[in-house]
Protein backbone atom coordinates (compact mmCIF):
# COMPACT_ATOMS: atom_id res chain seq x y z
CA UNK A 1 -31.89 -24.22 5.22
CA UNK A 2 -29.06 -23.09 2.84
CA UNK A 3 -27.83 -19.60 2.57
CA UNK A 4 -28.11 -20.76 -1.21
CA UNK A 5 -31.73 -21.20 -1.18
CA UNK A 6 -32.13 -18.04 0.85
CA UNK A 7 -30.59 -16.08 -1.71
CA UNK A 8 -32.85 -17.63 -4.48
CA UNK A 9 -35.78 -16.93 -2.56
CA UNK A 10 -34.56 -13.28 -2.66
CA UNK A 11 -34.37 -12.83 -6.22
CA UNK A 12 -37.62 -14.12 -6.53
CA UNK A 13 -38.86 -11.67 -4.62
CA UNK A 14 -37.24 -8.66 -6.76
CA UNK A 15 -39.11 -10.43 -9.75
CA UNK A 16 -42.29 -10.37 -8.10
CA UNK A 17 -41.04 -6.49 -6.90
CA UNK A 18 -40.54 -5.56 -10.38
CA UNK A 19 -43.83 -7.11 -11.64
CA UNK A 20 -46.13 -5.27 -8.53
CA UNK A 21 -43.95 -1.55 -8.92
CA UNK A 22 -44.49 -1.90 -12.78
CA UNK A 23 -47.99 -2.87 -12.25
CA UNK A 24 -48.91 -0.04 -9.99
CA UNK A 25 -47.07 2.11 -12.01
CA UNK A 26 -49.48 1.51 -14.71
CA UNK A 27 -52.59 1.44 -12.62
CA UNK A 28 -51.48 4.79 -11.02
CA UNK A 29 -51.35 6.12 -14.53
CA UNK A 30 -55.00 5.52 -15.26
CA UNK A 31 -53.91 2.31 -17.45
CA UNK A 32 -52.22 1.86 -20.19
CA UNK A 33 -53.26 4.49 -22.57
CA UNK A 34 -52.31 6.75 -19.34
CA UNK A 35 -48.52 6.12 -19.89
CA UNK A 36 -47.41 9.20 -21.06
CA UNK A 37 -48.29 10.89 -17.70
CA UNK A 38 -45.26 8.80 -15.86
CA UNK A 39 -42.27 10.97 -15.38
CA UNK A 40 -40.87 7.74 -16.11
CA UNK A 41 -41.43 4.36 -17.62
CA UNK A 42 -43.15 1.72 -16.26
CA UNK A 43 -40.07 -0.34 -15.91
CA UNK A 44 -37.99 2.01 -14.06
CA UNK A 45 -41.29 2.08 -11.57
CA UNK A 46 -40.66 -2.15 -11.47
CA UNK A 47 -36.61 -1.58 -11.11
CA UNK A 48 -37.10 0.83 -8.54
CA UNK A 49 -39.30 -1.17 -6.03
CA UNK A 50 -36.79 -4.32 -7.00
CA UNK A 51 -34.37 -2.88 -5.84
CA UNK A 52 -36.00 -1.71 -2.64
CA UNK A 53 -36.92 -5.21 -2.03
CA UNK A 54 -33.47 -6.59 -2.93
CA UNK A 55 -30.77 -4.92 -2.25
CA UNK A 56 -31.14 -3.75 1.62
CA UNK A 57 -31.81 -7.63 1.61
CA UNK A 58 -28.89 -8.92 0.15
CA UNK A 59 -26.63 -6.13 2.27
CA UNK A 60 -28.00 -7.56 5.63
CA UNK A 61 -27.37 -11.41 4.36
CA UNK A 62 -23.72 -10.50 3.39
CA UNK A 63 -23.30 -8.90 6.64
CA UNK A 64 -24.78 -11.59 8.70
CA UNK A 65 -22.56 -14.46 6.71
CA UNK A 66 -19.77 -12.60 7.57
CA UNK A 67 -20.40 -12.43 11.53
CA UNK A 68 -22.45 -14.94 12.27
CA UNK A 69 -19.74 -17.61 12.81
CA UNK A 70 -17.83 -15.25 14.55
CA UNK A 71 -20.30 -14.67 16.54
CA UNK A 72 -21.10 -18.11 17.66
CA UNK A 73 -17.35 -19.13 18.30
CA UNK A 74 -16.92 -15.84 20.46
CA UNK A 75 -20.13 -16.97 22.58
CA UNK A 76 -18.85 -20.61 22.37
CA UNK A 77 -15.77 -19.66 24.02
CA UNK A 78 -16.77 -17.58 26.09
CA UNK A 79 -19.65 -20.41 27.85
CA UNK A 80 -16.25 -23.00 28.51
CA UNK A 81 -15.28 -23.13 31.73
CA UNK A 82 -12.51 -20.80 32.71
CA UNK A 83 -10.06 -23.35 34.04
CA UNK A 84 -10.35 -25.56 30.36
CA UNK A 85 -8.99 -22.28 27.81
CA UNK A 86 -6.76 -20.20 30.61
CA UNK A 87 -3.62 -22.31 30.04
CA UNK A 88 -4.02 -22.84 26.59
CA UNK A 89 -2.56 -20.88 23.32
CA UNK A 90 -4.80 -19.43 20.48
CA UNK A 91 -4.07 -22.53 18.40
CA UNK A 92 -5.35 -25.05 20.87
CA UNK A 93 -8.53 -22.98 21.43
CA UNK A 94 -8.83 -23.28 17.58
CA UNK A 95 -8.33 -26.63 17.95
CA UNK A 96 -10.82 -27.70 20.47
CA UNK A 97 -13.39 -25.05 19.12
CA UNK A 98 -13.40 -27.29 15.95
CA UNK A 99 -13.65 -30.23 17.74
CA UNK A 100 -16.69 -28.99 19.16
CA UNK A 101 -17.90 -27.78 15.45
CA UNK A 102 -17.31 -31.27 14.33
CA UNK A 103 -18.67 -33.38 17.16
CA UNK A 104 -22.01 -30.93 16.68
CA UNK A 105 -21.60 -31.89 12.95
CA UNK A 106 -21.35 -35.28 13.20
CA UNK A 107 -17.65 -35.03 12.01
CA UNK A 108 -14.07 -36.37 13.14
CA UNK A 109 -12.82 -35.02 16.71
CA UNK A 110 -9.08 -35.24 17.77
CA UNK A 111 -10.00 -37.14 20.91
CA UNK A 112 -12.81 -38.49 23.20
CA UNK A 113 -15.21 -35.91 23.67
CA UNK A 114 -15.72 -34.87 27.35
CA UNK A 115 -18.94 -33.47 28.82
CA UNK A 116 -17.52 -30.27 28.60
CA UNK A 117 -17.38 -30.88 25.19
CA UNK A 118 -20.60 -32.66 24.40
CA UNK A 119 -22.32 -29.73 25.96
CA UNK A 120 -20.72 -27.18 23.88
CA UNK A 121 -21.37 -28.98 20.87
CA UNK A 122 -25.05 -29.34 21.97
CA UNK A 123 -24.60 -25.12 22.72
CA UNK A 124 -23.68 -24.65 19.40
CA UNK A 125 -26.18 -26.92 17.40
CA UNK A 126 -28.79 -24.97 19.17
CA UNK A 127 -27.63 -21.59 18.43
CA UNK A 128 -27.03 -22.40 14.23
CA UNK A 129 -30.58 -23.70 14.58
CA UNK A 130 -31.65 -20.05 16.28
CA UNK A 131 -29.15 -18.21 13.82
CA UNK A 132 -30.91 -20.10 10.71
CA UNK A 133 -34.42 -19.16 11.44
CA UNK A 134 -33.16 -15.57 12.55
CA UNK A 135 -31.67 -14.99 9.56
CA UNK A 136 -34.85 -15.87 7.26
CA UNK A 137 -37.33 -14.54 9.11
CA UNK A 138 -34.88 -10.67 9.39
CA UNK A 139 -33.80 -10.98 5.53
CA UNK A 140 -37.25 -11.78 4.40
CA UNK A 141 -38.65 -8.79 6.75
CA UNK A 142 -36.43 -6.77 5.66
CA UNK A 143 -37.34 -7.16 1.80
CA UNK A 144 -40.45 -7.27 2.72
CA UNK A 145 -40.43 -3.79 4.18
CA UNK A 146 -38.05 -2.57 1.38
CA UNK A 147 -40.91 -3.38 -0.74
CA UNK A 148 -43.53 -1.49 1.01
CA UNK A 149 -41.84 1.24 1.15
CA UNK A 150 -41.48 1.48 -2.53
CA UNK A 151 -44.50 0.58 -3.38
CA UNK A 152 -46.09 3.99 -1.35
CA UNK A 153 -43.83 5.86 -3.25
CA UNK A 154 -44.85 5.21 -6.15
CA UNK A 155 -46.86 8.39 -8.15
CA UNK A 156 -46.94 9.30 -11.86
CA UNK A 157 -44.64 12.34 -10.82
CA UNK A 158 -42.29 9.76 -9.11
CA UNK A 159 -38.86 10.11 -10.24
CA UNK A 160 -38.09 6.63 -10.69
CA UNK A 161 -35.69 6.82 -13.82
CA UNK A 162 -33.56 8.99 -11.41
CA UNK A 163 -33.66 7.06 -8.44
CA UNK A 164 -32.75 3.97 -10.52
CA UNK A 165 -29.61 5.36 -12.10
CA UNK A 166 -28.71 7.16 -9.19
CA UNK A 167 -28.52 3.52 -7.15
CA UNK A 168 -26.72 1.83 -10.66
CA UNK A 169 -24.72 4.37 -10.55
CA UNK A 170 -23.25 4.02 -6.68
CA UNK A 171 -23.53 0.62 -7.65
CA UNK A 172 -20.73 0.57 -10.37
CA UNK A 173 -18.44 3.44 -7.81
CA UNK A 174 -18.71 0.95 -5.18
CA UNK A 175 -17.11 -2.17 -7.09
CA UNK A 176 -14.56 0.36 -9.04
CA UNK A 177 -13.72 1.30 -5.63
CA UNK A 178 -13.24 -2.09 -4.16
CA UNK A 179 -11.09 -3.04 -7.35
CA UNK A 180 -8.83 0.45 -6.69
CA UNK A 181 -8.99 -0.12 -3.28
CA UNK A 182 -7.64 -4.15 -3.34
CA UNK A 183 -5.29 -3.06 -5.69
CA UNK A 184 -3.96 -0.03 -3.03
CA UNK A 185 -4.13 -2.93 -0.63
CA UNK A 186 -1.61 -5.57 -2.59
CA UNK A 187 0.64 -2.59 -3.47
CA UNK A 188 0.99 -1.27 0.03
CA UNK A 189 1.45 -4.85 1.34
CA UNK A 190 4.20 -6.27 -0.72
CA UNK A 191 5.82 -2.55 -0.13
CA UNK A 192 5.77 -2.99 3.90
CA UNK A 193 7.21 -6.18 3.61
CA UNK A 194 9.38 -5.27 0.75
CA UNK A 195 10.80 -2.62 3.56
CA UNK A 196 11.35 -4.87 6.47
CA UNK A 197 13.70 -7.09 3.79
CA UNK A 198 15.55 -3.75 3.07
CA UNK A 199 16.14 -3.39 6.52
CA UNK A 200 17.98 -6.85 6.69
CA UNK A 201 19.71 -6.36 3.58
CA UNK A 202 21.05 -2.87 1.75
CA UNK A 203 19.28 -2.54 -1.33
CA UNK A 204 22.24 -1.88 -3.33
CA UNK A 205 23.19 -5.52 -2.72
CA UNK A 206 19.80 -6.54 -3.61
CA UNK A 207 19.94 -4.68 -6.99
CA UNK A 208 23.21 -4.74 -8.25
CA UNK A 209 25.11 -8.06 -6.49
CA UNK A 210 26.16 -10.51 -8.51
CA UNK A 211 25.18 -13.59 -5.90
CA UNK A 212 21.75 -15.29 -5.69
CA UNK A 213 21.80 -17.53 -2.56
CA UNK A 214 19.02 -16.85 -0.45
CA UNK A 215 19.87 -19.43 2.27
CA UNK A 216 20.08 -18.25 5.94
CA UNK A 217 22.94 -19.96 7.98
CA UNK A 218 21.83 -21.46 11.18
CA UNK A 219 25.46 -21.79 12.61
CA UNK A 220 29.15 -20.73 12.11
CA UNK A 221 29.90 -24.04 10.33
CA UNK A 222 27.09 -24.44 7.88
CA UNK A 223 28.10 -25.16 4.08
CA UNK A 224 26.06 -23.78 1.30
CA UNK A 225 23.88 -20.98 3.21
CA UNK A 226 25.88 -17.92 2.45
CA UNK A 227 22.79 -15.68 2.98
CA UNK A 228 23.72 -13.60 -0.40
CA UNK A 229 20.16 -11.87 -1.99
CA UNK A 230 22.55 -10.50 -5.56
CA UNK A 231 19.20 -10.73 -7.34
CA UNK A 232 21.05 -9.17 -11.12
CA UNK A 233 21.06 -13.14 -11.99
CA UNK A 234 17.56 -13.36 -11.40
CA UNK A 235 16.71 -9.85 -13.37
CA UNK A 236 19.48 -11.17 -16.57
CA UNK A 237 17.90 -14.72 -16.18
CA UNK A 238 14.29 -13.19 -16.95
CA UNK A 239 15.36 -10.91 -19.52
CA UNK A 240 17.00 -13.38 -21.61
CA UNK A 241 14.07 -15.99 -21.58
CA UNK A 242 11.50 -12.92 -22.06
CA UNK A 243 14.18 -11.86 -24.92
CA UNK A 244 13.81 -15.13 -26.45
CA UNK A 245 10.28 -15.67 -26.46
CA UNK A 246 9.12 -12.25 -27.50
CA UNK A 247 11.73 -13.01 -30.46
CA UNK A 248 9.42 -16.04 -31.26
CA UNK A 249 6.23 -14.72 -30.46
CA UNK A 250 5.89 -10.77 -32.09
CA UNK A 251 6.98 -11.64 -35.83
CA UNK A 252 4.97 -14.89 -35.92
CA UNK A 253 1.93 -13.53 -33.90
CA UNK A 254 2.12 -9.95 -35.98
CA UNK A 255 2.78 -11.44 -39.64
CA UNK A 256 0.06 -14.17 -38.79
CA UNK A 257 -2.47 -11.32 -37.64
CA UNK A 258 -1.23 -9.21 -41.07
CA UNK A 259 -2.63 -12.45 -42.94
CA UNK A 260 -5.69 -13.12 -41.72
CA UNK A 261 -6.80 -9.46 -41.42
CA UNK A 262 -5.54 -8.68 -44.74
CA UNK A 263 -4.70 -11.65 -47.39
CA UNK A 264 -6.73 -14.54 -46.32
CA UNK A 265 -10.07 -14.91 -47.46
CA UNK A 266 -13.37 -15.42 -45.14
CA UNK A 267 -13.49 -19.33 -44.92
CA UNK A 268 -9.71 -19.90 -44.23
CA UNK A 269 -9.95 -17.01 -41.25
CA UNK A 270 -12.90 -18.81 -40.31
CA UNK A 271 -11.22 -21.72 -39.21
CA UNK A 272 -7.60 -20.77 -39.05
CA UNK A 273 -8.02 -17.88 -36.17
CA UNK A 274 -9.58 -20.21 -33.65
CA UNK A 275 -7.48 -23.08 -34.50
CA UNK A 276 -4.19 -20.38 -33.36
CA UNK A 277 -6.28 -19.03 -30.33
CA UNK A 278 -5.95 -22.67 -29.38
CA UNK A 279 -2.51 -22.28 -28.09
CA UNK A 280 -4.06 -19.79 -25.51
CA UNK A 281 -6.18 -22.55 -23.62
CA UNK A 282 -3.07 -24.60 -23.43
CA UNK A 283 -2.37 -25.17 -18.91
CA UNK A 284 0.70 -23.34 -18.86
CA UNK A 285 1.96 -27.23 -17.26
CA UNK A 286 1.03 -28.98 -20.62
CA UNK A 287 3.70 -26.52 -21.96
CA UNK A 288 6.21 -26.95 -19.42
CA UNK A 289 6.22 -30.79 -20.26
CA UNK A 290 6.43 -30.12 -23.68
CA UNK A 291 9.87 -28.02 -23.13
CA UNK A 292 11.38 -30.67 -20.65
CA UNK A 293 10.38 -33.46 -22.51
CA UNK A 294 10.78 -32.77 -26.26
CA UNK A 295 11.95 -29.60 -26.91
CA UNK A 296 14.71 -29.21 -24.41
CA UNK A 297 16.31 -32.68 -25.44
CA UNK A 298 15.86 -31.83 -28.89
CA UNK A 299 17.80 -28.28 -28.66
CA UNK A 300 20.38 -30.84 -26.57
CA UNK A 301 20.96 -33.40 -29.42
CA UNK A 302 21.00 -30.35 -31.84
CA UNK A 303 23.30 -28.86 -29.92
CA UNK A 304 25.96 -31.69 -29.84
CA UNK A 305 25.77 -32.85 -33.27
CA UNK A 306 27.25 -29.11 -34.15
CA UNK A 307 29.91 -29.28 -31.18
CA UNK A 308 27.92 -27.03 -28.65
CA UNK A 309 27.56 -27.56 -25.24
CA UNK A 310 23.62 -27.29 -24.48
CA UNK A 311 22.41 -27.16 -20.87
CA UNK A 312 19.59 -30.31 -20.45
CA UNK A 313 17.67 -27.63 -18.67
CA UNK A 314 18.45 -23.84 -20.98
CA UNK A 315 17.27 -20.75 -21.46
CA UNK A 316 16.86 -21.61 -25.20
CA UNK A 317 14.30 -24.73 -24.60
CA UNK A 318 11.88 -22.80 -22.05
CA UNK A 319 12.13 -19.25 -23.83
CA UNK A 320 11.20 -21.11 -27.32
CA UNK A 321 8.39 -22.58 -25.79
CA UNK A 322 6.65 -20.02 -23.64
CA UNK A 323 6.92 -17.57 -27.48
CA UNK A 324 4.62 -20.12 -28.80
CA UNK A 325 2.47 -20.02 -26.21
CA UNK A 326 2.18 -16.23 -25.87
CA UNK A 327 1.57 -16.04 -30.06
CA UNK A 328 -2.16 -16.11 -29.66
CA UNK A 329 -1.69 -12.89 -27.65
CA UNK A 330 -0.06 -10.84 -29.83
CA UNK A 331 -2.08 -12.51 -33.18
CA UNK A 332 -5.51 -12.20 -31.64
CA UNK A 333 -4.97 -8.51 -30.17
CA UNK A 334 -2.70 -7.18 -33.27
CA UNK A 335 -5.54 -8.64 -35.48
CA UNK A 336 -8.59 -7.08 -33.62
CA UNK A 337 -6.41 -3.23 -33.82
CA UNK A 338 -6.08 -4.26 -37.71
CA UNK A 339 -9.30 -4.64 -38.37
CA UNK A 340 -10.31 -1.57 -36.49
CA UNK A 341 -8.71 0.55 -38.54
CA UNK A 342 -11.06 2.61 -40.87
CA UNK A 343 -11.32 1.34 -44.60
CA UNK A 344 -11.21 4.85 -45.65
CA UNK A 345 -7.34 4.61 -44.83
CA UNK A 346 -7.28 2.09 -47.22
CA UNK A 347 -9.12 3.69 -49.47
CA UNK A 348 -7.52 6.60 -49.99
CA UNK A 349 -4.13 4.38 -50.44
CA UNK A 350 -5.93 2.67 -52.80
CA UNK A 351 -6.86 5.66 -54.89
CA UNK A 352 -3.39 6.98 -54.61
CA UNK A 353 -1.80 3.79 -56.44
CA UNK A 354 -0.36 2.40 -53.92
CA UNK A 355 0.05 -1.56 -53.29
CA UNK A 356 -1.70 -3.78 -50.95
CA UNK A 357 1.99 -4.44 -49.54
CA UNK A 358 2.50 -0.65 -49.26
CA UNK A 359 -0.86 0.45 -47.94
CA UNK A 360 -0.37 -2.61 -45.19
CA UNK A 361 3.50 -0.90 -44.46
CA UNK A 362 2.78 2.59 -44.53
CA UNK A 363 -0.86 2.73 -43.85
CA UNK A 364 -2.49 -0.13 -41.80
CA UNK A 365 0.33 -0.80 -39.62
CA UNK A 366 1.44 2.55 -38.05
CA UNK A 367 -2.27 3.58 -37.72
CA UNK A 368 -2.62 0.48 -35.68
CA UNK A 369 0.93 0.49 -33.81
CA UNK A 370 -0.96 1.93 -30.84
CA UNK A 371 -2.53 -1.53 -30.52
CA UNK A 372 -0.13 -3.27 -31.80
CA UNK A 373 2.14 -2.50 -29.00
CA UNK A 374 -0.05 -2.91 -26.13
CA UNK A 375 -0.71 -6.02 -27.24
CA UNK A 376 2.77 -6.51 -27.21
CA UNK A 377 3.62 -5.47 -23.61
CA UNK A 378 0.65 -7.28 -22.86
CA UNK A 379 2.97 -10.41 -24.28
CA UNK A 380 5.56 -8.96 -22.60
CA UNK A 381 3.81 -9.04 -19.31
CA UNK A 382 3.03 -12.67 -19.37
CA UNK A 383 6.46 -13.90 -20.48
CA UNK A 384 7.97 -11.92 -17.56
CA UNK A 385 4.89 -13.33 -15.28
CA UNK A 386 5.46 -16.84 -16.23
CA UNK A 387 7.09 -19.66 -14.27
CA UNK A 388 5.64 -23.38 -14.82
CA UNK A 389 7.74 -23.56 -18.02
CA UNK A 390 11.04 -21.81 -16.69
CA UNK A 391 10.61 -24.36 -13.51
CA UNK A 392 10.63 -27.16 -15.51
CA UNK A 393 12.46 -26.33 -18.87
CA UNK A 394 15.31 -24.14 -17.46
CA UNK A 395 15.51 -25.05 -13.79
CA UNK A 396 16.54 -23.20 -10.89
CA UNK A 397 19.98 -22.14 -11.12
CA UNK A 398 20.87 -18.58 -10.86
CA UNK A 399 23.50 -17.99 -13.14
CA UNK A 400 24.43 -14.44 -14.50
CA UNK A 401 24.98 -15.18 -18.28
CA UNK A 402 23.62 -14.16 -21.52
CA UNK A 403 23.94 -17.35 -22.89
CA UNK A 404 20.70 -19.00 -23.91
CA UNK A 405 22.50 -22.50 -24.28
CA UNK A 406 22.70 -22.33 -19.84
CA UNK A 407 20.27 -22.85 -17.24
CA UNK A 408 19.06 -20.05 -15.55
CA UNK A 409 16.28 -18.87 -13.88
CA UNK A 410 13.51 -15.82 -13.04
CA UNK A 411 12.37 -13.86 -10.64
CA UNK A 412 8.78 -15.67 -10.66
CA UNK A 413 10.24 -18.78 -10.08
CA UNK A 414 12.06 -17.90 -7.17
CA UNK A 415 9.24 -16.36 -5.83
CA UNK A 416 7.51 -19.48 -5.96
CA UNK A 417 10.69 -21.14 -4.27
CA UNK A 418 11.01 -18.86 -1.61
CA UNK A 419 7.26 -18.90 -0.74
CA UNK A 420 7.05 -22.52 -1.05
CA UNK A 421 6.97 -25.47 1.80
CA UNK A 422 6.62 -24.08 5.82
CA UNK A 423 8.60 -20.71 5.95
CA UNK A 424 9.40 -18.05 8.60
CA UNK A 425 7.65 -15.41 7.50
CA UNK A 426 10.22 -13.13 9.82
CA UNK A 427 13.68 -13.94 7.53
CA UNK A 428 14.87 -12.32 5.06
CA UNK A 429 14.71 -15.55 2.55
CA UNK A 430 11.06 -15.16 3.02
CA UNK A 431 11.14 -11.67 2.80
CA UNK A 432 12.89 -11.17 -0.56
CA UNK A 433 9.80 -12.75 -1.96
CA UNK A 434 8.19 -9.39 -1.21
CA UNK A 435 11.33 -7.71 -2.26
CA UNK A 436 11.23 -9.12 -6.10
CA UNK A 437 7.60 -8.75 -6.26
CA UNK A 438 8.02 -4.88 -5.85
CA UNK A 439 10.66 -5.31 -8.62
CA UNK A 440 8.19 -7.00 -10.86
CA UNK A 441 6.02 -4.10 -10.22
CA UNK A 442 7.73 -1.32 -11.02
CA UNK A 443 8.88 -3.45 -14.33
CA UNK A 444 5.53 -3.63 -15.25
CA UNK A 445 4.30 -0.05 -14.21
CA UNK A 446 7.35 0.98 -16.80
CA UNK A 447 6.12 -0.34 -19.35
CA UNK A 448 2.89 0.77 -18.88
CA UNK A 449 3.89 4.05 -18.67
CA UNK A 450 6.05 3.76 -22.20
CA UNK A 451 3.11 1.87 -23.71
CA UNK A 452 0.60 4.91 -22.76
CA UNK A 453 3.64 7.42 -24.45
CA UNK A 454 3.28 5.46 -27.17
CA UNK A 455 -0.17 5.46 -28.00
CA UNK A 456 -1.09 8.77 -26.96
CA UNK A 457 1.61 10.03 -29.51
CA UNK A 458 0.63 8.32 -32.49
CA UNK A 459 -3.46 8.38 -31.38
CA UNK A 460 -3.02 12.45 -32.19
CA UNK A 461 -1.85 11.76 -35.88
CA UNK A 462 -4.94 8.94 -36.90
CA UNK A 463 -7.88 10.50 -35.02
């Protein structure tokens, strides 16, 4: 029986919980004209034994789902003979363990199966069979007991409104810790490994070298693997296609959220503001096609009927692309802040003879710039983040120029490159992936930090 059905069979029983604790509830009350005399409502009474029921329930089946296959490969190996598994590395344990998985699940082994083998597999059928019915029979005494206990509990002095908040409320600490706590987690691991590449390589060449050629040598005479981690190409390379599209993307996101919020009427926004949030459901791919195939030649043939010498794969083509794709960003966020803004700002503009033009310039807009520019980091953010469109509209080349008519490339892309295909995770190639990660990182955390300077100055003039 499925671990899915188990599961549903559980939250079942926390609807039947909630219908006997609100019931009782009630009945302990004297009825319903008796209601007042609950410390509580009667729903907190049913919330209170569902949980009970539930969640010690759903604890013990996460638990055993995460050690019950461990715990039957650990016995597995341990009942093979002594002489089969002494000789042979972790891998080729893994490797017969799954062929005796697969023979027990009527799947695909890697070779004739021995009776060693067929035993095991016979071993293991048995104890998922024992496992199954173990795990029913605890979870479903276990919610059963949950819900006895509950129910006793239950009095009209019960504090069940407390008791429920009090578990809602470890609730919610518990996944805001796990989402702190993962986030600690990715930090500190890109760090560690961004410290064993600075062992390997001095960080001043990493930050300020000119030369981008991650490729180890393997011997003396090897052409083309000069080792060189210069990663300013890769930093200049992001900047200018971020520059580009971010050039693209604020004044045509920002005057086309100024418009809808402000000048056009009800039925064009109706349809209009969807039609633009469009762009945002775009795969990032579809885009990247776009730039190699139409855009890119395009700014090409543009380029060489006015005598200039444009790259097939350029900065210009992929940043041009990726700001139309991050306008719904900018448009959809600057246009929510708009609207937020009180209409007694515009009011009082109003009354003072002002414009519509000049209350939007020197009323709406710097009362929403707080907004307005975290959506625009937030654009920021994803133009620096991106790399389907830079892989396949301005290539791979790192080349330190500020010309947009040249190929170049960004640090997410040679992330990608690095990371991609079967790597030694021991090298410093592989390890400067961790390297410009941390760079990315502290990017971002900047601006976050200017963004929240921002709005914390102007939020003190408009509250």
């Amino acid at each position: 029986m499925s671990q899915t059905l188990l599961l549903v069979v559980i939250l079942a029983a926390m609807a039947l919980a909630f219908q006997l604790g609100r019931g009782r509830a009630i009945r302990t009350a004297g009825g319903p004209t008796g209601i007042k005399h609950l410390h509580s409502l009667p729903a907190y009474y049913g919330w209170y034994v569902a949980i009970w029921a539930g969640l010690p329930a759903l604890l013990l089946l996460l638990a055993w789902i995460g050690l019950e296959e461990r715990v039957i490969t650990a016995l597995l190996v341990q009942g093979l003979p002594a002489e089969m598994t002494q000789d042979l590395s972790e891998g080729r344990v893994g490797l017969l363990v799954n062929d005796i998985k697969n023979l027990a699940t009527g799947g695909i082994t890697s070779g004739d199966a021995t009776p060693v083998v067929q035993a095991a597999a016979e071993r293991y059928r048995r104890w998922t069979g024992i496992a199954d019915a173990a795990r029913w029979v605890l979870v479903l005494a276990v919610a059963l007991a949950g819900l006895s206990v509950a129910w006793w509990r239950l009095a009209p002095d019960f504090r069940a409104r407390n008791r429920v908040e009090s578990t809602v409320l470890g609730i919610l600490v518990l996944f805001s810790s796990i989402a702190i706590l993962t986030t600690l987690g990715i930090v500190l691991s890109v760090l560690f490994e961004s410290l064993r590449f600075f062992q390997r390589v001095p960080w001043t060449e990493f930050l300020f070298g000119t030369e981008w050629s991650p490729q180890i040598a393997l011997r003396a005479d090897q052409v083309g693997a000069t080792g060189a981690f210069g990663a300013v190409p890769l930093f200049t390379g992001t900047l200018l296609i971020s520059a580009i599209a971010m050039l693209i993307a604020v004044p045509i996101g920002l005057l086309s959220a100024v418009y809808l919020s402000e000048y056009a009427s009800r039925r064009l926004r109706a349809w209009s503001k969807p039609t633009l949030e469009v762009l945002a459901g775009i795969p990032t791919v579809v885009y990247g096609f776009f730039a190699a195939l139409t855009v890119a030649p395009f700014m090409r043939e543009l380029g060489e009927s006015m005598g200039l010498d444009v790259a097939s794969e350029s900065a210009l083509a992929a940043g041009a692309v990726m700001g139309i794709m991050i306008i719904p960003f900018v448009s959809s966020l600057s246009d929510d802040v708009i609207n937020a803004v009180p209409q007694s700002l515009r009011d009082g503009s109003y009354a003072l003879g002002a414009t519509q033009s000049e209350t939007i310039r020197r009323v709406i807009l710097p009362a929403a710039l707080p907004g307005i520019v975290g959506g625009v980091l937030l654009a920021i953010s994803r133009a620096i983040g991106e790399t389907m469109i830079v892989v396949m509209a301005a290539g791979l080349a790192a080349n330190l120029t500020a010309n947009p008519l040249e190929s170049v490339t960004t640090v997410t892309v040679q992330i990608v490159t690095l990371l991609t295909g079967d790597q030694e995770f021991d090298s410093a190639k592989t390890l400067a992936a961790f390297a410009l990660g941390l760079t990315l990182f502290a990017v971002t955390l900047t601006l976050n930090v200017i963004a929240l300077h921002i709005v914390r100055k102007y939020r003190e003039q408009y509250e």
